[in-house]
Every structure is written in C-alpha cells, then in structure tokens.
PDB file of N, CA and C in Angstrom:
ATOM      1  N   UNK A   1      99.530 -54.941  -7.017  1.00  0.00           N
ATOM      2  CA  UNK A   1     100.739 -55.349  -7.665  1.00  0.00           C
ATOM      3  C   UNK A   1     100.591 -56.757  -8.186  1.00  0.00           C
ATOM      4  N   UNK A   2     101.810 -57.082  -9.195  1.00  0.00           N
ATOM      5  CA  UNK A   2     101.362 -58.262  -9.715  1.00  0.00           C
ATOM      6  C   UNK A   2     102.492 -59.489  -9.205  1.00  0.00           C
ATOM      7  N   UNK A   3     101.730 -60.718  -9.353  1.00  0.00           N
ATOM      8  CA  UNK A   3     102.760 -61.487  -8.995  1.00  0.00           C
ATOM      9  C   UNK A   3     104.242 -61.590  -9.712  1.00  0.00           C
ATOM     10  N   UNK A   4     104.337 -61.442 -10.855  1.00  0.00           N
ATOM     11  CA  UNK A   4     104.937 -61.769 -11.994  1.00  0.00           C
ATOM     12  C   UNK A   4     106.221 -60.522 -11.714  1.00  0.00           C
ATOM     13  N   UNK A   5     107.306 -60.646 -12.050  1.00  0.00           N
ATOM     14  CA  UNK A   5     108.620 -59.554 -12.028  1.00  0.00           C
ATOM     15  C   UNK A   5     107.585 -58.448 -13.186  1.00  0.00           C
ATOM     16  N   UNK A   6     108.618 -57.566 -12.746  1.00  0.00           N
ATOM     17  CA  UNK A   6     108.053 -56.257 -13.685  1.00  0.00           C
ATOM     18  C   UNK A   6     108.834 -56.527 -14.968  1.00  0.00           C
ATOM     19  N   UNK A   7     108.021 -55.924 -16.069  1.00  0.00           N
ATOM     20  CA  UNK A   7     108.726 -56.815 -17.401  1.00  0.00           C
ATOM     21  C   UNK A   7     109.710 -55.075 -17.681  1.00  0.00           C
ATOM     22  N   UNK A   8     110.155 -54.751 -18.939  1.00  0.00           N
ATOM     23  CA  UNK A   8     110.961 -53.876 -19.584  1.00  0.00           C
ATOM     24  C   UNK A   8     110.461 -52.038 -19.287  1.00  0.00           C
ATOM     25  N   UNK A   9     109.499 -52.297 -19.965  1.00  0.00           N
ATOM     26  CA  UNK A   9     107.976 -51.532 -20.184  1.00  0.00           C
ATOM     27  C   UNK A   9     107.232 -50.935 -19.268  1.00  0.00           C
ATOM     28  N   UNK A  10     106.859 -52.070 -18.000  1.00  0.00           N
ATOM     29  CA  UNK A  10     106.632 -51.289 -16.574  1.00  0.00           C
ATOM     30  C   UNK A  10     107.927 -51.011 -15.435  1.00  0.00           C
ATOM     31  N   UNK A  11     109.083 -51.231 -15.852  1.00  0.00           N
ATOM     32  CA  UNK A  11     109.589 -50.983 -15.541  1.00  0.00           C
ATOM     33  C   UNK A  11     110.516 -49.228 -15.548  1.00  0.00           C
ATOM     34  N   UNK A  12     110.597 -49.079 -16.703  1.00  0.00           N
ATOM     35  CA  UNK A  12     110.278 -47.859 -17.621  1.00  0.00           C
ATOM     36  C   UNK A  12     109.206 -46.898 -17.056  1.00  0.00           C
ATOM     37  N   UNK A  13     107.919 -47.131 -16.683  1.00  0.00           N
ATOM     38  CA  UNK A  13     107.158 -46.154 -16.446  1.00  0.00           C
ATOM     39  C   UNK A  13     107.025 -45.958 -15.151  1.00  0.00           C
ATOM     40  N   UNK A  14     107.713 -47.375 -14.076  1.00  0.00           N
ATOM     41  CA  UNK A  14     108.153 -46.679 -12.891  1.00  0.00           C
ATOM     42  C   UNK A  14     108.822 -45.719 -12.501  1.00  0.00           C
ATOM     43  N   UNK A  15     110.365 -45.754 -13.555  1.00  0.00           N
ATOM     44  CA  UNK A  15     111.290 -45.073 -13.042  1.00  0.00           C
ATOM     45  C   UNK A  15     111.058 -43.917 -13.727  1.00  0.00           C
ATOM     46  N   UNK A  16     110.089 -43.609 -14.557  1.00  0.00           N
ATOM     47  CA  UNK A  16     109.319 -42.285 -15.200  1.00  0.00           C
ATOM     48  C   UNK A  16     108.717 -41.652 -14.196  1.00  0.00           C
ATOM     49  N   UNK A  17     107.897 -42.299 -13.197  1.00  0.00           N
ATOM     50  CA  UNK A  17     107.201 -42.106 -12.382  1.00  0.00           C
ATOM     51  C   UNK A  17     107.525 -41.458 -11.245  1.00  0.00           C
ATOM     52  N   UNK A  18     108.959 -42.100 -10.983  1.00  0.00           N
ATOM     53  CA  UNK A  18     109.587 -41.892 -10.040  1.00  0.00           C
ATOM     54  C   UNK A  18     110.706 -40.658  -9.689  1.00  0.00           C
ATOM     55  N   UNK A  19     111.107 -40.550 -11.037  1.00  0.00           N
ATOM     56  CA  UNK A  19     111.740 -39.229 -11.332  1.00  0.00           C
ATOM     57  C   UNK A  19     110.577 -37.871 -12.097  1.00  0.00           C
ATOM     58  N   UNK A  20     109.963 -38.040 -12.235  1.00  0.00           N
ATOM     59  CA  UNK A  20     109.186 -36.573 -11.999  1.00  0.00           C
ATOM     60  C   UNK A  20     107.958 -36.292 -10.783  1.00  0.00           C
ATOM     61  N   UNK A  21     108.508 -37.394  -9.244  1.00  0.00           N
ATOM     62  CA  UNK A  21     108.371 -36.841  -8.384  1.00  0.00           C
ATOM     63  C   UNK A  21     108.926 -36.445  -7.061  1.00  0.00           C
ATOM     64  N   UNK A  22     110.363 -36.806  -7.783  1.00  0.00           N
ATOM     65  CA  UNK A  22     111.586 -36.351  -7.220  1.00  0.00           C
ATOM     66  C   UNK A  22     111.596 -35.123  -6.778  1.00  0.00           C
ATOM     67  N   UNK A  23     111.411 -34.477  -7.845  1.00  0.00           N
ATOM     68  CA  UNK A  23     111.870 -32.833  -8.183  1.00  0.00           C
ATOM     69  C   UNK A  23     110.401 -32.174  -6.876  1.00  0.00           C
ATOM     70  N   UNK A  24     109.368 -32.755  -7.456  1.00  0.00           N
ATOM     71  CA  UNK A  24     108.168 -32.585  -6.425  1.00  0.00           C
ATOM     72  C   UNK A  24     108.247 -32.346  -5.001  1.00  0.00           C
ATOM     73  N   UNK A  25     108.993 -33.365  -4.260  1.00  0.00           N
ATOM     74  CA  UNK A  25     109.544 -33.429  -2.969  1.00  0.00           C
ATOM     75  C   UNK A  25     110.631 -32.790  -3.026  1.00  0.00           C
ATOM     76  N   UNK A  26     111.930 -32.779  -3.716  1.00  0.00           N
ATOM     77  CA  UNK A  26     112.578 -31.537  -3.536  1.00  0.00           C
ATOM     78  C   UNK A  26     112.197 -30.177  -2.998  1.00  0.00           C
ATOM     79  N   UNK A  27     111.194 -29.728  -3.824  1.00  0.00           N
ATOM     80  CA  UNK A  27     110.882 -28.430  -4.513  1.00  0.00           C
ATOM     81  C   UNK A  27     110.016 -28.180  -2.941  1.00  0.00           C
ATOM     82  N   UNK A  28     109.095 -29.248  -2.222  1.00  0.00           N
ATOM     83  CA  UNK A  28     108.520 -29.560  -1.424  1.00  0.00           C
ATOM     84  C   UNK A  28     109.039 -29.089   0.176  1.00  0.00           C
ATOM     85  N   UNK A  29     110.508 -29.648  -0.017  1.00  0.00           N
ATOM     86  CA  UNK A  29     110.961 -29.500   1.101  1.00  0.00           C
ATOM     87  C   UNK A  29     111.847 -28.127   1.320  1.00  0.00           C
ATOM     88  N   UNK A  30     112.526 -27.603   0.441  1.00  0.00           N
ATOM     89  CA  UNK A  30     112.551 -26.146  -0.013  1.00  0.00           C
ATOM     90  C   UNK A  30     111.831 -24.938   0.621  1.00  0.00           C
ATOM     91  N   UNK A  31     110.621 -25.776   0.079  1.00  0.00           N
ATOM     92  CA  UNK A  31     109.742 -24.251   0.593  1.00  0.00           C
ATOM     93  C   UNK A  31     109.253 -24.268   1.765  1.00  0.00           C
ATOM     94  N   UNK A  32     109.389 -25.881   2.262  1.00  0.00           N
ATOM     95  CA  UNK A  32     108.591 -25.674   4.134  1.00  0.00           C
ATOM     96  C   UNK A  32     110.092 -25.224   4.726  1.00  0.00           C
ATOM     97  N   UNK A  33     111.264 -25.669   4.462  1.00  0.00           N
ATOM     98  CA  UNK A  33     112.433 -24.872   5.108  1.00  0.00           C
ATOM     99  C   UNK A  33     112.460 -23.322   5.039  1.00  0.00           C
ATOM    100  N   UNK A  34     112.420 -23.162   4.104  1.00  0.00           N
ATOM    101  CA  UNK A  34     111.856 -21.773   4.273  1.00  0.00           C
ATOM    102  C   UNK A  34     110.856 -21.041   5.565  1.00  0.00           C
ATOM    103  N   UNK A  35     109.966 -21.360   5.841  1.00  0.00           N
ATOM    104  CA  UNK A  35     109.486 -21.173   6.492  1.00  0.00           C
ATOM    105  C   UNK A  35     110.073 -21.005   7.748  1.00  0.00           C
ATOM    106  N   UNK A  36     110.923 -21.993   8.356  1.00  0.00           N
ATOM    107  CA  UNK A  36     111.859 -22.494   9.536  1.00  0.00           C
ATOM    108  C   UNK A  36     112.706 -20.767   9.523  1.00  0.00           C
ATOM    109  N   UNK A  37     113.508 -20.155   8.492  1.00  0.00           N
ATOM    110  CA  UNK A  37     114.484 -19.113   8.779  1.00  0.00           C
ATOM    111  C   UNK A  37     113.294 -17.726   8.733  1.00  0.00           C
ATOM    112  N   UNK A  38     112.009 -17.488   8.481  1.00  0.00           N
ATOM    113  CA  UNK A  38     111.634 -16.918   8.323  1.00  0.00           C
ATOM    114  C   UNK A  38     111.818 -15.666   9.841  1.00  0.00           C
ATOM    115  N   UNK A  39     111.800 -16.438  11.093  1.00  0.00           N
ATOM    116  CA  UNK A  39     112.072 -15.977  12.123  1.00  0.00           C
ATOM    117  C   UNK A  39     113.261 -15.454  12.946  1.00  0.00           C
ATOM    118  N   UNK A  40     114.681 -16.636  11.751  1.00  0.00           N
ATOM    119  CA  UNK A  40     115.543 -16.194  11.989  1.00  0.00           C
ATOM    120  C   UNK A  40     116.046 -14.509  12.355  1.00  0.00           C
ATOM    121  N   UNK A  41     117.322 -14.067  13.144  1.00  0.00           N
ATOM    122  CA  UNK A  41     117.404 -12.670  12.891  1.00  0.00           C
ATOM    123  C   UNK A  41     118.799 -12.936  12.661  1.00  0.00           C
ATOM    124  N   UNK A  42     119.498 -13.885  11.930  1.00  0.00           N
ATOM    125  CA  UNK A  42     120.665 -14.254  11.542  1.00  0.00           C
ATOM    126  C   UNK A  42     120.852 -12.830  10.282  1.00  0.00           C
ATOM    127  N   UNK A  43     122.391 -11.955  10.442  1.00  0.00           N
ATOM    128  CA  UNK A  43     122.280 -11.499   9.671  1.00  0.00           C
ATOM    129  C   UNK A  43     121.897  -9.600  10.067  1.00  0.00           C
ATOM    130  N   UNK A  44     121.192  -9.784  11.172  1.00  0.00           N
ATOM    131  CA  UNK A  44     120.581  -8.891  11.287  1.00  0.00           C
ATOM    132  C   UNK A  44     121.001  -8.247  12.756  1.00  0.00           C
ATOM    133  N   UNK A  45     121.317  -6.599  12.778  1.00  0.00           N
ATOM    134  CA  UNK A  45     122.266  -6.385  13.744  1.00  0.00           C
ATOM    135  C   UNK A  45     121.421  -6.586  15.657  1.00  0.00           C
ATOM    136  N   UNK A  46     122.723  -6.742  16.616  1.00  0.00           N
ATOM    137  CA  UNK A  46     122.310  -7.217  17.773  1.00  0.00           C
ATOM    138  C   UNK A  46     121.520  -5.387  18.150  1.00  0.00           C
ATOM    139  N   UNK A  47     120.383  -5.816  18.697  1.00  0.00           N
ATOM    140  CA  UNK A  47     119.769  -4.734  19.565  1.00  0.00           C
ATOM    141  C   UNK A  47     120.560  -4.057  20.551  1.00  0.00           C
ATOM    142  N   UNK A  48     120.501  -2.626  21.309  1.00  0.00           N
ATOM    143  CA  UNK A  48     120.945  -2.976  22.659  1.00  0.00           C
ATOM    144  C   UNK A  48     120.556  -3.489  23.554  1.00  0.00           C
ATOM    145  N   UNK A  49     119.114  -3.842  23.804  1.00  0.00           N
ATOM    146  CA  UNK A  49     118.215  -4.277  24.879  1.00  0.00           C
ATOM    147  C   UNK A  49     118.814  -5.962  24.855  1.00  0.00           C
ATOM    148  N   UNK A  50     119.135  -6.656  23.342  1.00  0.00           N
ATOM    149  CA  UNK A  50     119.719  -7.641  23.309  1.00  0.00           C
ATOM    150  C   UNK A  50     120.948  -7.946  24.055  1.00  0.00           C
ATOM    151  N   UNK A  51     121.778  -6.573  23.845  1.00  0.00           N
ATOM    152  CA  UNK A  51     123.224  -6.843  24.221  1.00  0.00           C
ATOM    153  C   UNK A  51     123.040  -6.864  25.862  1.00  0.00           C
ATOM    154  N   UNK A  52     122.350  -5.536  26.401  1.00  0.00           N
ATOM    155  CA  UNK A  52     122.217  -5.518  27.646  1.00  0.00           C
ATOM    156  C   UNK A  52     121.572  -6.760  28.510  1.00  0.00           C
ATOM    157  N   UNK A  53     120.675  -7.491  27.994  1.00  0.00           N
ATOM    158  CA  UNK A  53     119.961  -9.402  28.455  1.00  0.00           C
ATOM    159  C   UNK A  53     121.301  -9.807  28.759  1.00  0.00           C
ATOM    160  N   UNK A  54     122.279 -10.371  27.726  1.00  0.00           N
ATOM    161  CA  UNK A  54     123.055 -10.807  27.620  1.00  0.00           C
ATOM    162  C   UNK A  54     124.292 -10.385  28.671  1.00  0.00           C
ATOM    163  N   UNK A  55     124.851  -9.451  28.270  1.00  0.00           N
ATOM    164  CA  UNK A  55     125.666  -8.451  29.568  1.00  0.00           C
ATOM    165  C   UNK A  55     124.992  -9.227  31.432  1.00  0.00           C
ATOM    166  N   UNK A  56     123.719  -9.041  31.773  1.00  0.00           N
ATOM    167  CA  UNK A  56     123.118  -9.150  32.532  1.00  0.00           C
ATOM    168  C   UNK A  56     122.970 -10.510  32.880  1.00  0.00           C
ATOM    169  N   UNK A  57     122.992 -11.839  31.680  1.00  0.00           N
ATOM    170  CA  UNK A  57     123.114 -13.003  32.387  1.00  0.00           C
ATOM    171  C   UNK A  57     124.430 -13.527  32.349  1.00  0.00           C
ATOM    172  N   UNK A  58     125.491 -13.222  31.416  1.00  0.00           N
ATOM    173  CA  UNK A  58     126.385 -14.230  31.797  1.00  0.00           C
ATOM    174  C   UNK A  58     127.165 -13.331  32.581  1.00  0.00           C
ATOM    175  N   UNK A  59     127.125 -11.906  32.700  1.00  0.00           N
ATOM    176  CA  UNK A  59     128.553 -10.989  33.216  1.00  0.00           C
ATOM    177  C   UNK A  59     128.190 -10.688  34.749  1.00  0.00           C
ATOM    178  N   UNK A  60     126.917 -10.369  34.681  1.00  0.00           N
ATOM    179  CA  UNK A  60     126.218 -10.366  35.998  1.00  0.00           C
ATOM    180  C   UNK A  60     125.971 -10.829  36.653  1.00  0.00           C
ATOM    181  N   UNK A  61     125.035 -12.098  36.495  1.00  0.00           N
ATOM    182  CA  UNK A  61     124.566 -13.037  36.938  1.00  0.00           C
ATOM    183  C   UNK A  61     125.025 -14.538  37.232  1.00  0.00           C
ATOM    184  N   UNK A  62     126.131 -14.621  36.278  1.00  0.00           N
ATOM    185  CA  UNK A  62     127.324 -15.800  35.792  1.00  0.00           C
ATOM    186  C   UNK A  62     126.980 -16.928  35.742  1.00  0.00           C
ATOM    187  N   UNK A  63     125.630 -16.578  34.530  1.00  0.00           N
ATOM    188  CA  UNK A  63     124.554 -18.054  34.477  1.00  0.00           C
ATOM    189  C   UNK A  63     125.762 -18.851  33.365  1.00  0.00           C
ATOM    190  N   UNK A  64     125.518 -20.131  33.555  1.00  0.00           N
ATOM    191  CA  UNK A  64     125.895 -20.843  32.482  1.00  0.00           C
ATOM    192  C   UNK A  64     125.519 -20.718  31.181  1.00  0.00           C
ATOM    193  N   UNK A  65     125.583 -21.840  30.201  1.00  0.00           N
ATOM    194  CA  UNK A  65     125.127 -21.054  28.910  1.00  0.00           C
ATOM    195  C   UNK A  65     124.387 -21.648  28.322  1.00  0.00           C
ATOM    196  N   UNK A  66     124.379 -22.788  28.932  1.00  0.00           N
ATOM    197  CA  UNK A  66     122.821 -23.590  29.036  1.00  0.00           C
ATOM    198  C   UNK A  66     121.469 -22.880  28.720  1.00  0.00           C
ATOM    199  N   UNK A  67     121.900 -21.764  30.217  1.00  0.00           N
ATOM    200  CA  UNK A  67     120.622 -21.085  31.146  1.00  0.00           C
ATOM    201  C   UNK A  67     120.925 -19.902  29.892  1.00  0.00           C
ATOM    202  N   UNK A  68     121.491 -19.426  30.011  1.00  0.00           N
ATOM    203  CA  UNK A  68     121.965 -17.843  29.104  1.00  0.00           C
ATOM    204  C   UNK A  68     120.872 -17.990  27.548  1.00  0.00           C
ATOM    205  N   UNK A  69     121.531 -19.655  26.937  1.00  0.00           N
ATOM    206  CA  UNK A  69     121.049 -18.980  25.486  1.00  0.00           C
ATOM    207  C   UNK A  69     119.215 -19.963  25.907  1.00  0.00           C
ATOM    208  N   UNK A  70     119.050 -20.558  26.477  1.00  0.00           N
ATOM    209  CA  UNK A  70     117.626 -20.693  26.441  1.00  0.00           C
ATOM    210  C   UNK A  70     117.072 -19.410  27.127  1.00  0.00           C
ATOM    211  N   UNK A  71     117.510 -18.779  28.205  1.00  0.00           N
ATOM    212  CA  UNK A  71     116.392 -17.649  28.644  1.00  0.00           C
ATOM    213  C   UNK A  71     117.088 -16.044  27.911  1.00  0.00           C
ATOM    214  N   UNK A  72     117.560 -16.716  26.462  1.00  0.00           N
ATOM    215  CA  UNK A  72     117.806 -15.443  25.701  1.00  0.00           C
ATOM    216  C   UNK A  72     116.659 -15.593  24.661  1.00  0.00           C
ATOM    217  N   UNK A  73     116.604 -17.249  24.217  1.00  0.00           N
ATOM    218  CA  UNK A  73     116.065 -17.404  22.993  1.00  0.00           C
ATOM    219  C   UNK A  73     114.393 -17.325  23.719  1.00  0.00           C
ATOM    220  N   UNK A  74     113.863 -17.212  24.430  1.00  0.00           N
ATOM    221  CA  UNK A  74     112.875 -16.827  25.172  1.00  0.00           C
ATOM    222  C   UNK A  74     112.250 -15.587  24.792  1.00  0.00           C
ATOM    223  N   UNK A  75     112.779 -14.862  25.023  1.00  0.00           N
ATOM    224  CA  UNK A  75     112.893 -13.335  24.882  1.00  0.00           C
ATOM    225  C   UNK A  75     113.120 -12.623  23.591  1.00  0.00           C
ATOM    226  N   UNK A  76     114.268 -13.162  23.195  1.00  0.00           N
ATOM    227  CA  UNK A  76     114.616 -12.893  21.516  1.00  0.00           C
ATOM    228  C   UNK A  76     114.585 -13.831  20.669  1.00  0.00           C
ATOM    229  N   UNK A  77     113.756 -14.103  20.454  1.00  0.00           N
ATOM    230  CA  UNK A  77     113.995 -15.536  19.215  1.00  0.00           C
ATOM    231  C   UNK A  77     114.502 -15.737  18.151  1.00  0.00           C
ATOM    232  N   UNK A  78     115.261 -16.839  17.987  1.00  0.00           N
ATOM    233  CA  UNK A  78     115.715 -16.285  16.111  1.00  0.00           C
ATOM    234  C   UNK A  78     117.315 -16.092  16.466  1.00  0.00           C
ATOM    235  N   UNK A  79     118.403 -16.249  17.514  1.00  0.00           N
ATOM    236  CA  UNK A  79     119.431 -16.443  17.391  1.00  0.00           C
ATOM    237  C   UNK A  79     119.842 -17.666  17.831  1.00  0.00           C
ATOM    238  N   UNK A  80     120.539 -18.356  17.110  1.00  0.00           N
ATOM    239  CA  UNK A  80     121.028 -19.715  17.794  1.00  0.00           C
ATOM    240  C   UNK A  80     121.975 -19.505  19.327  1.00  0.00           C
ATOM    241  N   UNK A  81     122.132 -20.713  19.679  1.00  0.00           N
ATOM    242  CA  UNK A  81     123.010 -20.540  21.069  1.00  0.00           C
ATOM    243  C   UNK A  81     124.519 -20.548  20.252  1.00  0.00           C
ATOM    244  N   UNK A  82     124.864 -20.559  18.862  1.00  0.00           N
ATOM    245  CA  UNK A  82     126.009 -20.498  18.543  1.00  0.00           C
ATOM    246  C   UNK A  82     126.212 -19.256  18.628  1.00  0.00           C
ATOM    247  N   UNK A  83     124.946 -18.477  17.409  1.00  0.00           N
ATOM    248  CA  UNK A  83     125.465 -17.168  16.991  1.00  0.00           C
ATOM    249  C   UNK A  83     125.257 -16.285  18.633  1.00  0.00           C
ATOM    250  N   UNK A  84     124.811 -16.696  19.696  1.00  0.00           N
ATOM    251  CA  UNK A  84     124.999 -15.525  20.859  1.00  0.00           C
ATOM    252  C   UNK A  84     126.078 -16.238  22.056  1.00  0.00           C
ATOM    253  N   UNK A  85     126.760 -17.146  21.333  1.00  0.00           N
ATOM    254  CA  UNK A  85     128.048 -17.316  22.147  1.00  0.00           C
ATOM    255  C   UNK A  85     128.987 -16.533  21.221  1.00  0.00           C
ATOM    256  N   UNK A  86     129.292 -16.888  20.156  1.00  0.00           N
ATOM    257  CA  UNK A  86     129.755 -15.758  19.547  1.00  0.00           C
ATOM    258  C   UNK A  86     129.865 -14.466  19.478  1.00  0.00           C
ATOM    259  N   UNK A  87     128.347 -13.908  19.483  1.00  0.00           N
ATOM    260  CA  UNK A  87     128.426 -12.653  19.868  1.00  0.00           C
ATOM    261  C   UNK A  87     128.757 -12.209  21.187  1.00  0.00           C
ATOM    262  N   UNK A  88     128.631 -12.753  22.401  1.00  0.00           N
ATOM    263  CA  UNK A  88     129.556 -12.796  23.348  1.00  0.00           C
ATOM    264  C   UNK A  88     130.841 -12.684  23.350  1.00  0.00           C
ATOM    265  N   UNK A  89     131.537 -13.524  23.474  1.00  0.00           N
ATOM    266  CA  UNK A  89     132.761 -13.509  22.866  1.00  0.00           C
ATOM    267  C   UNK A  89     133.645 -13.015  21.881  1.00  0.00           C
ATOM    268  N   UNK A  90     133.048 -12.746  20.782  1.00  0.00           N
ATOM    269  CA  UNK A  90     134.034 -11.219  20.048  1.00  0.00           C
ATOM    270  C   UNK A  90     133.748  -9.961  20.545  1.00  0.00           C
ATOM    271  N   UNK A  91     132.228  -9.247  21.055  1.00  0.00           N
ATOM    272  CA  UNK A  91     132.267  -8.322  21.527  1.00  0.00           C
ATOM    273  C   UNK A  91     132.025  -7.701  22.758  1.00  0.00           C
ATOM    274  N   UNK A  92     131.463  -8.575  23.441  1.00  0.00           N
ATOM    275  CA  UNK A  92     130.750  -8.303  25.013  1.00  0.00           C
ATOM    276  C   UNK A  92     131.647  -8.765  25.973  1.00  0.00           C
ATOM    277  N   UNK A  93     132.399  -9.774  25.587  1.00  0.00           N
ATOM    278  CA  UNK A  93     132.979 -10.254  26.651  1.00  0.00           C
ATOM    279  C   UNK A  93     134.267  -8.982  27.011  1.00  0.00           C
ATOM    280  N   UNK A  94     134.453  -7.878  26.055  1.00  0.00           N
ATOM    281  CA  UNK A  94     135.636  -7.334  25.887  1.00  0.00           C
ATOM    282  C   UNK A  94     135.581  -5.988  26.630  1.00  0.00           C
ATOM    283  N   UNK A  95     134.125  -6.003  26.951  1.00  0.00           N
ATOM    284  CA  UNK A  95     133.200  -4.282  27.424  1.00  0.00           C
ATOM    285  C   UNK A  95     134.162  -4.491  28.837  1.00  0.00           C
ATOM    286  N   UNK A  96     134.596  -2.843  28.969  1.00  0.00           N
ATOM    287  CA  UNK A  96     134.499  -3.028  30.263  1.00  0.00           C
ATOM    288  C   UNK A  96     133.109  -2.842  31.395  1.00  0.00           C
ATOM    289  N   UNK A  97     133.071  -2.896  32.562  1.00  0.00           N
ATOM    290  CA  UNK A  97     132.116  -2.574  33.552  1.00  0.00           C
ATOM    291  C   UNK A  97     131.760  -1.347  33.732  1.00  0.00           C
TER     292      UNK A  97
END
C-alpha cells in the first residue's frame, strides 16, 4: 500500500473490486448452508419408532428435555429440540396409555 490517500481513480477500482466480490461470498455462503439442512428431516413425517423413543423418554421415563431432545437427536438426527417439543405437545402428549 501506498503512503499517499487513495486518489479518485484508485479509489474507483477498489470499490469495483469490492463489489464483484460481494456477490462471491454471498453466493459462497449459500451453498455451504446448504449443506447444514441437507440432514435436516424438517418437513418430513415423524416415524413410529420416532414417536415410540419419544413416548418412552418423556411419558415413561419422565426425562427432562434437556435429556429427551439430546438422546433423541442421537438416534434420529435432523430434528431440532424445538420441532420435537412440538411434536410432543400437539400430538403425543394427548395419546392415551
């Protein structure tokens, strides 16, 4: 770099510079997120072997939910501890015994 301020001109071909590698890192970070939902099963219907885990730790066992959605996401990967409190709670919690 130079000592001198940047004059009109290089200033110009910074911010040239700088905006067509914007889009670069955009476009960049896009596609490694991608990757991240690839495992997701958001979207995609609960198993029974799923429902029955579940049934078995919090109804049975009366683990917290701490314990529940880490030794769910263990086993089934790919649901958040939101989406299987949820799914708890609108439909499992309602089963009878």
């Amino acid at each position: 770099m130079s000592e001198y301020p940047p004059t009109a001109s290089n200033q110009g071909e910074a911010q040239a510079a700088s905006r067509s590698t914007v889009p670069n890192v955009i476009e960049q970070g896009r596609r490694g997120s991608m990757d991240i939902h690839k495992s997701s099963r958001k979207g995609m219907k609960w198993s029974a072997e799923e429902s029955d885990l579940l049934l078995k730790l919090r109804k049975d066992e009366k683990r917290p939910w701490a314990e529940v959605t880490r030794r769910f996401s263990k086993e089934y990967p790919g649901r958040s501890p939101g989406a299987i409190q949820v799914y708890w709670s609108t439909t499992l919690s309602k089963k009878e015994d």
